[in-house]
N, C-alpha and C. Protein backbone atom coordinates (compact mmCIF):
# COMPACT_ATOMS: atom_id res chain seq x y z
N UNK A 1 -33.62 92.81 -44.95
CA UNK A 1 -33.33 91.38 -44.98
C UNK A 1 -31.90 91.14 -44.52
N UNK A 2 -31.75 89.88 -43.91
CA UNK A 2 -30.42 89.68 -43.66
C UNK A 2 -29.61 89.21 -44.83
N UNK A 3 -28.39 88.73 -44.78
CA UNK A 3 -27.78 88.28 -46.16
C UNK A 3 -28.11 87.17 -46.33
N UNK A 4 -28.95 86.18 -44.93
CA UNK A 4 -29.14 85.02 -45.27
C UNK A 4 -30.73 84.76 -46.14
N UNK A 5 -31.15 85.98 -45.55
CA UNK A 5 -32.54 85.75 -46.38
C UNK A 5 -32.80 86.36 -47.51
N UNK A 6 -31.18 87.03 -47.84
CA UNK A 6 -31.57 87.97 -49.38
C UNK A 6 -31.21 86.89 -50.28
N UNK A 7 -29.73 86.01 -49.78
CA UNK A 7 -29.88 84.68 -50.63
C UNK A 7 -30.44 83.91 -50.64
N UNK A 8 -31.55 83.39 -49.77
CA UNK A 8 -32.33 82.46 -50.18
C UNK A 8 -33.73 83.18 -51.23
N UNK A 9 -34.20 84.67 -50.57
CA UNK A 9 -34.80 84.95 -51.70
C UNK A 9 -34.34 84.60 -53.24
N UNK A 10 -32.85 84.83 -53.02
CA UNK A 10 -32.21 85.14 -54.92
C UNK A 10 -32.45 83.37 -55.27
N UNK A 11 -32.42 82.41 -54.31
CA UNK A 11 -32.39 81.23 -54.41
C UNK A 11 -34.24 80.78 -54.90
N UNK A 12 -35.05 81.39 -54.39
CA UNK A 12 -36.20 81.50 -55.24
C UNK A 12 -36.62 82.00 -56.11
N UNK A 13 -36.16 83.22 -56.21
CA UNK A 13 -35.87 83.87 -57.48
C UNK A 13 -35.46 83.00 -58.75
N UNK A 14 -34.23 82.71 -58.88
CA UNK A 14 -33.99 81.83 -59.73
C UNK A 14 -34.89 80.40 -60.19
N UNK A 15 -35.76 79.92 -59.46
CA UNK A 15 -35.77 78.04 -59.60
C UNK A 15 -37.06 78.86 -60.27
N UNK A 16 -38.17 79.93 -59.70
CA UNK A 16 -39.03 80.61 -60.75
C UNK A 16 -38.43 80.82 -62.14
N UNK A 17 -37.57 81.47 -62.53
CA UNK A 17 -37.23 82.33 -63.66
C UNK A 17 -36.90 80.99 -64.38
N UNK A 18 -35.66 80.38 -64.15
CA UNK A 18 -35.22 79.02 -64.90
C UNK A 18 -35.89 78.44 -65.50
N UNK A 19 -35.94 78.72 -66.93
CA UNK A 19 -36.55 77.84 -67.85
C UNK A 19 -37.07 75.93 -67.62
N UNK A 20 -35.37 75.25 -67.05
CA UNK A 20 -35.67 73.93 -66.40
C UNK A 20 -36.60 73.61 -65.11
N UNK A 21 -36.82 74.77 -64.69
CA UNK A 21 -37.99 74.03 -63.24
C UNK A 21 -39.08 75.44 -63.19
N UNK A 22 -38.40 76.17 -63.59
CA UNK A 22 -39.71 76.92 -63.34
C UNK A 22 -40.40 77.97 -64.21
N UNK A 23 -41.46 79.16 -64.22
CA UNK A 23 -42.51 78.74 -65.04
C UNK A 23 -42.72 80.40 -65.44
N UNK A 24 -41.90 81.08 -65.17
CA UNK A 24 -41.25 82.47 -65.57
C UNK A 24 -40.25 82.89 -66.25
N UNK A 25 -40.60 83.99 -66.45
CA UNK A 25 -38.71 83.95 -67.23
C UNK A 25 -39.03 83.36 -68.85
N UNK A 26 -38.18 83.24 -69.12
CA UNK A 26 -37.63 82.85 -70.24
C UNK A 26 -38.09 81.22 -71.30
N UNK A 27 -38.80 80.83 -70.34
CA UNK A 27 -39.54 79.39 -71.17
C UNK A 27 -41.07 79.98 -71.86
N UNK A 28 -41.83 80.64 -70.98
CA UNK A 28 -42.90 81.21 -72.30
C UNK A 28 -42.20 81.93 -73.42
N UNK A 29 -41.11 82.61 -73.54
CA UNK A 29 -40.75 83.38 -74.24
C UNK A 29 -40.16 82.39 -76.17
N UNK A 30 -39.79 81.17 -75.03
CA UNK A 30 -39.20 80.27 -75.79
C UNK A 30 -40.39 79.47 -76.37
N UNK A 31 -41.25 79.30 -75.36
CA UNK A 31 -42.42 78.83 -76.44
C UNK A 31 -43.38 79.89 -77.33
N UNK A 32 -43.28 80.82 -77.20
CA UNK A 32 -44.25 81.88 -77.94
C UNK A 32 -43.50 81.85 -79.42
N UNK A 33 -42.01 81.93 -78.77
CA UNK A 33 -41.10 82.23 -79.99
C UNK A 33 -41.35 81.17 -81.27
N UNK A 34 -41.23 79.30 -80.78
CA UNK A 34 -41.65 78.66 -81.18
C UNK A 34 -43.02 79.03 -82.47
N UNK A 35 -44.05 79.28 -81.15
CA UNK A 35 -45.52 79.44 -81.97
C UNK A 35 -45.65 80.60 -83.19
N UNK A 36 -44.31 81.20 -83.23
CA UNK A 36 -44.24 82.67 -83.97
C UNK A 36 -43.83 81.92 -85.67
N UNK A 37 -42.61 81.32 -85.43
CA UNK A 37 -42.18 80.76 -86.14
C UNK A 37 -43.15 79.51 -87.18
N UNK A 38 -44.25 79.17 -86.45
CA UNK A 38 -44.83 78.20 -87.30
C UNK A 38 -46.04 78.42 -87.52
N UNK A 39 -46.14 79.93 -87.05
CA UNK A 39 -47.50 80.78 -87.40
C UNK A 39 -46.47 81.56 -88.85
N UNK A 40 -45.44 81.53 -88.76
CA UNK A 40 -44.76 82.33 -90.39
C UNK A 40 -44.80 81.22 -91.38
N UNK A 41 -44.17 80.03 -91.02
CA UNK A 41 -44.73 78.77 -92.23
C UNK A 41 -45.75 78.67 -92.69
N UNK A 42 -46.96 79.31 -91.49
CA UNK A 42 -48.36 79.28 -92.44
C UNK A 42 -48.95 80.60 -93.14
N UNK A 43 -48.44 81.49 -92.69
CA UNK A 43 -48.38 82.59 -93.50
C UNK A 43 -48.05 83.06 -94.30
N UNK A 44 -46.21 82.91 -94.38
CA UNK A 44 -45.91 83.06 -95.12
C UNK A 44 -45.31 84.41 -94.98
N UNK A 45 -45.44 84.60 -93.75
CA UNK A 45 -44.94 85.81 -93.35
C UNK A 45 -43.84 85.77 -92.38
N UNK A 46 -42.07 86.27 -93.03
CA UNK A 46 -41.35 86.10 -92.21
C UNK A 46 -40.95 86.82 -91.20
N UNK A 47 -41.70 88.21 -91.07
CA UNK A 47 -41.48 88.74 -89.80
C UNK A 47 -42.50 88.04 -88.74
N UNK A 48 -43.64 87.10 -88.57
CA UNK A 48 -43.32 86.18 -87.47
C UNK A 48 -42.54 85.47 -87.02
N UNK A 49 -41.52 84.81 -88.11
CA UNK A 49 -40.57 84.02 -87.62
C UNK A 49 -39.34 85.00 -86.99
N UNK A 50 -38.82 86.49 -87.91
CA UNK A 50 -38.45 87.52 -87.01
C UNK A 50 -38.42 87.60 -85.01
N UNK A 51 -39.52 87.80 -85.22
CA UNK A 51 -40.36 88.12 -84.08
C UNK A 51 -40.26 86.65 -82.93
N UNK A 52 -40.01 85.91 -83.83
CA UNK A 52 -39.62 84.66 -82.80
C UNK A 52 -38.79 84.39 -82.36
N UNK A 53 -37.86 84.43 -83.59
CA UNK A 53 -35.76 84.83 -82.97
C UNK A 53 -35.69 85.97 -82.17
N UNK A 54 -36.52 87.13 -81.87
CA UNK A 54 -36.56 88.14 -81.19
C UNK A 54 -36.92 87.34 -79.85
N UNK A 55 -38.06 86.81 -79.62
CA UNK A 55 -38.62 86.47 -78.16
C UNK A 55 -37.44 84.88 -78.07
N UNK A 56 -36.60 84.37 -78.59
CA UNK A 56 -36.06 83.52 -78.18
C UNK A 56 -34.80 83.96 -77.45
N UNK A 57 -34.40 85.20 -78.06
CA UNK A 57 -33.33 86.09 -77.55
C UNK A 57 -33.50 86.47 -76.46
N UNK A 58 -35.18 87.11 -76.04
CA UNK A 58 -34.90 87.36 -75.17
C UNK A 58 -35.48 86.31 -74.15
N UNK A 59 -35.65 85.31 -74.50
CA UNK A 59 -35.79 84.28 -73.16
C UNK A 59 -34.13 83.67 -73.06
N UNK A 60 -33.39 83.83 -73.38
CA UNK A 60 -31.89 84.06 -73.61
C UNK A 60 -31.58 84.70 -72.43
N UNK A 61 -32.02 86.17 -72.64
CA UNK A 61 -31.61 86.96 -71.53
C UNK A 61 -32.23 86.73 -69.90
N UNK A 62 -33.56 86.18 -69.86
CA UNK A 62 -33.93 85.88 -68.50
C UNK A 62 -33.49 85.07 -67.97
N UNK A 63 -32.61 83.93 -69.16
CA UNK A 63 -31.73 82.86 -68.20
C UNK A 63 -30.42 83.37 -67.71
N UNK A 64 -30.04 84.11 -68.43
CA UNK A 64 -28.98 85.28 -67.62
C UNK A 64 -29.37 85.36 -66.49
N UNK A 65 -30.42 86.50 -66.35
CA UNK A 65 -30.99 86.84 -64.79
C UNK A 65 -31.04 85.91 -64.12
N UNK A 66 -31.75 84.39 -64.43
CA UNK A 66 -31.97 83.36 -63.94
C UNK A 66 -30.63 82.70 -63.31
N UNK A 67 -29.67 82.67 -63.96
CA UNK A 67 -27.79 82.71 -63.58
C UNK A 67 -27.45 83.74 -62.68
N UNK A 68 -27.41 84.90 -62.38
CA UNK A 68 -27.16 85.71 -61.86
C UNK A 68 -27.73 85.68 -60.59
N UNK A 69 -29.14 85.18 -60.40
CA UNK A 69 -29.86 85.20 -59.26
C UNK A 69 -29.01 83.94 -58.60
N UNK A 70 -28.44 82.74 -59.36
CA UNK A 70 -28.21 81.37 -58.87
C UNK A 70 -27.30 81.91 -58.51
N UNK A 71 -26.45 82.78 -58.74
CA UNK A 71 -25.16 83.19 -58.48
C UNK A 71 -24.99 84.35 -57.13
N UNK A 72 -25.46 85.02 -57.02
CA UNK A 72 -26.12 85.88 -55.73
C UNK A 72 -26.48 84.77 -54.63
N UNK A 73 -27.18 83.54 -54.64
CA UNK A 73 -27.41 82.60 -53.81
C UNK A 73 -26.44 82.03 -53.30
N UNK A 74 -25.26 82.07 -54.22
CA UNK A 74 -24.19 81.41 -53.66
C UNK A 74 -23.32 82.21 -53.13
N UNK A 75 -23.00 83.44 -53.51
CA UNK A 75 -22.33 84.66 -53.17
C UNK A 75 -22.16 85.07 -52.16
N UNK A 76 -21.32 85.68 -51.32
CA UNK A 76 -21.01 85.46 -49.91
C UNK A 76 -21.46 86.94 -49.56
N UNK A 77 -21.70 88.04 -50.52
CA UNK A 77 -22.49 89.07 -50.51
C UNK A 77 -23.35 89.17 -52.10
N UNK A 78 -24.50 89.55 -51.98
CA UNK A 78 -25.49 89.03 -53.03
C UNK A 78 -25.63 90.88 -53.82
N UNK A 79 -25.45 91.62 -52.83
CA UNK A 79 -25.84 93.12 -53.42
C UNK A 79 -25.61 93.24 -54.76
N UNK A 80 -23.84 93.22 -54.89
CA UNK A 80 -23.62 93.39 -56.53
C UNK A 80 -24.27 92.29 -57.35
N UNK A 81 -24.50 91.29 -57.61
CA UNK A 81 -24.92 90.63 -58.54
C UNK A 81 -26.63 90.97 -58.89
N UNK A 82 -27.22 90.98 -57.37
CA UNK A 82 -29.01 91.89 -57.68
C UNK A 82 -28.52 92.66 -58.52
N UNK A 83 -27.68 93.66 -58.52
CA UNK A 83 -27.58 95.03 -58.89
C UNK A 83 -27.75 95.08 -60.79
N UNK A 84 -26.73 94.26 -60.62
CA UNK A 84 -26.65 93.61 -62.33
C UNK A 84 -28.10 92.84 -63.05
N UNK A 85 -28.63 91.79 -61.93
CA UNK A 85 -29.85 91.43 -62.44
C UNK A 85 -31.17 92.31 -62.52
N UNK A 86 -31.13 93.44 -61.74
CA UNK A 86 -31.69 94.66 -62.31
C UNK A 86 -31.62 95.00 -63.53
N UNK A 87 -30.38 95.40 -63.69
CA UNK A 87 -29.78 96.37 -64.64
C UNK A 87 -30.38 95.19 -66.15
N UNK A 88 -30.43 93.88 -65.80
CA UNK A 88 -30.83 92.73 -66.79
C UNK A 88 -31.85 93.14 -67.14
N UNK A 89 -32.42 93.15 -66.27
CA UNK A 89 -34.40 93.18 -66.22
C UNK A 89 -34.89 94.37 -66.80
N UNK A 90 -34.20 95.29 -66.42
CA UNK A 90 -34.70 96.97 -67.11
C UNK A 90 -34.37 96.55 -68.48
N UNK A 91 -33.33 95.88 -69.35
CA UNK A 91 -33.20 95.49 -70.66
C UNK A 91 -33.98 94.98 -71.21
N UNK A 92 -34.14 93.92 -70.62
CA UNK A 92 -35.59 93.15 -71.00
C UNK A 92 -37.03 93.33 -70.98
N UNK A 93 -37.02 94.62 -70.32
CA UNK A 93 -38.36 95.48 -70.28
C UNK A 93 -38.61 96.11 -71.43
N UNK A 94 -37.45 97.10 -71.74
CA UNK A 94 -37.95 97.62 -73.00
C UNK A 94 -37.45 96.85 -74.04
N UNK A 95 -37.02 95.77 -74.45
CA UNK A 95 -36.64 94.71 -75.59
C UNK A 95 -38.05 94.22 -75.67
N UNK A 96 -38.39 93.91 -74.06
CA UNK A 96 -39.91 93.28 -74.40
C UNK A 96 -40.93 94.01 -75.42
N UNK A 97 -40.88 95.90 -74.72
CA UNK A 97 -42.19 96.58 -75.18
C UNK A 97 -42.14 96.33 -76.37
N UNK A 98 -40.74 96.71 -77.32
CA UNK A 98 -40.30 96.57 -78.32
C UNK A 98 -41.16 95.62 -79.56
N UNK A 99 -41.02 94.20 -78.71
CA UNK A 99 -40.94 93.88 -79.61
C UNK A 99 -42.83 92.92 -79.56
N UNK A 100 -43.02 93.48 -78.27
CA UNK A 100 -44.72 93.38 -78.38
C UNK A 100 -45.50 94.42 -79.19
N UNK A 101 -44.89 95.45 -79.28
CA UNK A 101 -45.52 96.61 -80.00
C UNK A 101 -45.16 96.13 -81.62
N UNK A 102 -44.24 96.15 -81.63
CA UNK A 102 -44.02 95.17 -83.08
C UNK A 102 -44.60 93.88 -83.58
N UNK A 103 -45.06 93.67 -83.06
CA UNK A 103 -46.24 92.10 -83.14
C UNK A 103 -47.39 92.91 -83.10
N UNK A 104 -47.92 93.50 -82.07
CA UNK A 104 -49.01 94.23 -82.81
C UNK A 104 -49.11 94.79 -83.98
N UNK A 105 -48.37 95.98 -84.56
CA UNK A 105 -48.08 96.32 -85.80
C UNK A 105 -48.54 95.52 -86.94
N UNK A 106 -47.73 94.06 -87.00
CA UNK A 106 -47.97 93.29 -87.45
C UNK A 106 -49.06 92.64 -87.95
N UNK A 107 -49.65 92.11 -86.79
CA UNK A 107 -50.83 91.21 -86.24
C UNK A 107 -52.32 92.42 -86.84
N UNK A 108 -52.47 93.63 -86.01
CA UNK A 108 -53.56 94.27 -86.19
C UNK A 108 -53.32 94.71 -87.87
N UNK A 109 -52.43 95.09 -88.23
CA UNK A 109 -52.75 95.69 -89.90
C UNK A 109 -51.43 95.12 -91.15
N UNK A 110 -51.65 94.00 -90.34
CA UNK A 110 -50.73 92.84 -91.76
C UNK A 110 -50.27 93.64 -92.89
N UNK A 111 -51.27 94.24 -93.69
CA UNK A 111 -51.01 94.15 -94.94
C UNK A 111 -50.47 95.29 -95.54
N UNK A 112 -50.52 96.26 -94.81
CA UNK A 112 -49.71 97.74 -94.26
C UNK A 112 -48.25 97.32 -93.47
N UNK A 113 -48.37 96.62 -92.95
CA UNK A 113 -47.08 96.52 -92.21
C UNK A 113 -46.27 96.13 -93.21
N UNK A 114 -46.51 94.83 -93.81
CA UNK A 114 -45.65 94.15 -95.22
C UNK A 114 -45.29 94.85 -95.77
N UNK A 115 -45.66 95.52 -96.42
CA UNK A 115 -45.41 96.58 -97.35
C UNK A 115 -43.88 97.17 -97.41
């Protein structure tokens, strides 16, 4: 790619990920987190609500990436900042497995997990 088309990629990149316009990233994370939290009011169980400050955190972090990509777009060389929004994304990979495997836990054997 040239530098003009690696920033406009990072320039799509971002308006996806961005919670305000687009439909990746970090706004399901923020709504799941939501649904976690008021699935624990009815339970009664506060590691859903846990588990919600967890996925709000990390829709936290994809607006990072989501910044970083806006920021590479504007950048007069984009390499280093990808480099970093990598280095984002590999975080958020295993924060993710983390803390999906931990909702399973949860979810499949409740009453063992409580304990």
């Amino acid at each position: 790619m040239s530098e003009d088309e690696l920033r406009y990629a990072c320039f799509n990149v971002f308006v996806f990920i961005d919670a305000k316009g687009g439909s990746g990233g970090g706004i399901f994370r923020y709504m799941y987190g939501r649904l976690l939290k008021e699935a624990a009011a009815f339970t009664d169980d506060e590691r859903l609500s846990n588990m919600g400050e967890e996925l709000h955190a990390i829709g936290d972090q994809w607006q990072r990436v989501a910044q970083t990509f806006q920021e590479a777009y504007r950048a007069t060389s984009s390499s280093t900042l990808i480099s970093e929004a990598s280095r984002l994304i590999l975080d958020i990979a295993d924060r993710e497995q983390t803390t999906w495997e931990e909702l399973h836990r949860i979810v499949v054997s409740p009453r063992r997990a409580k304990r």
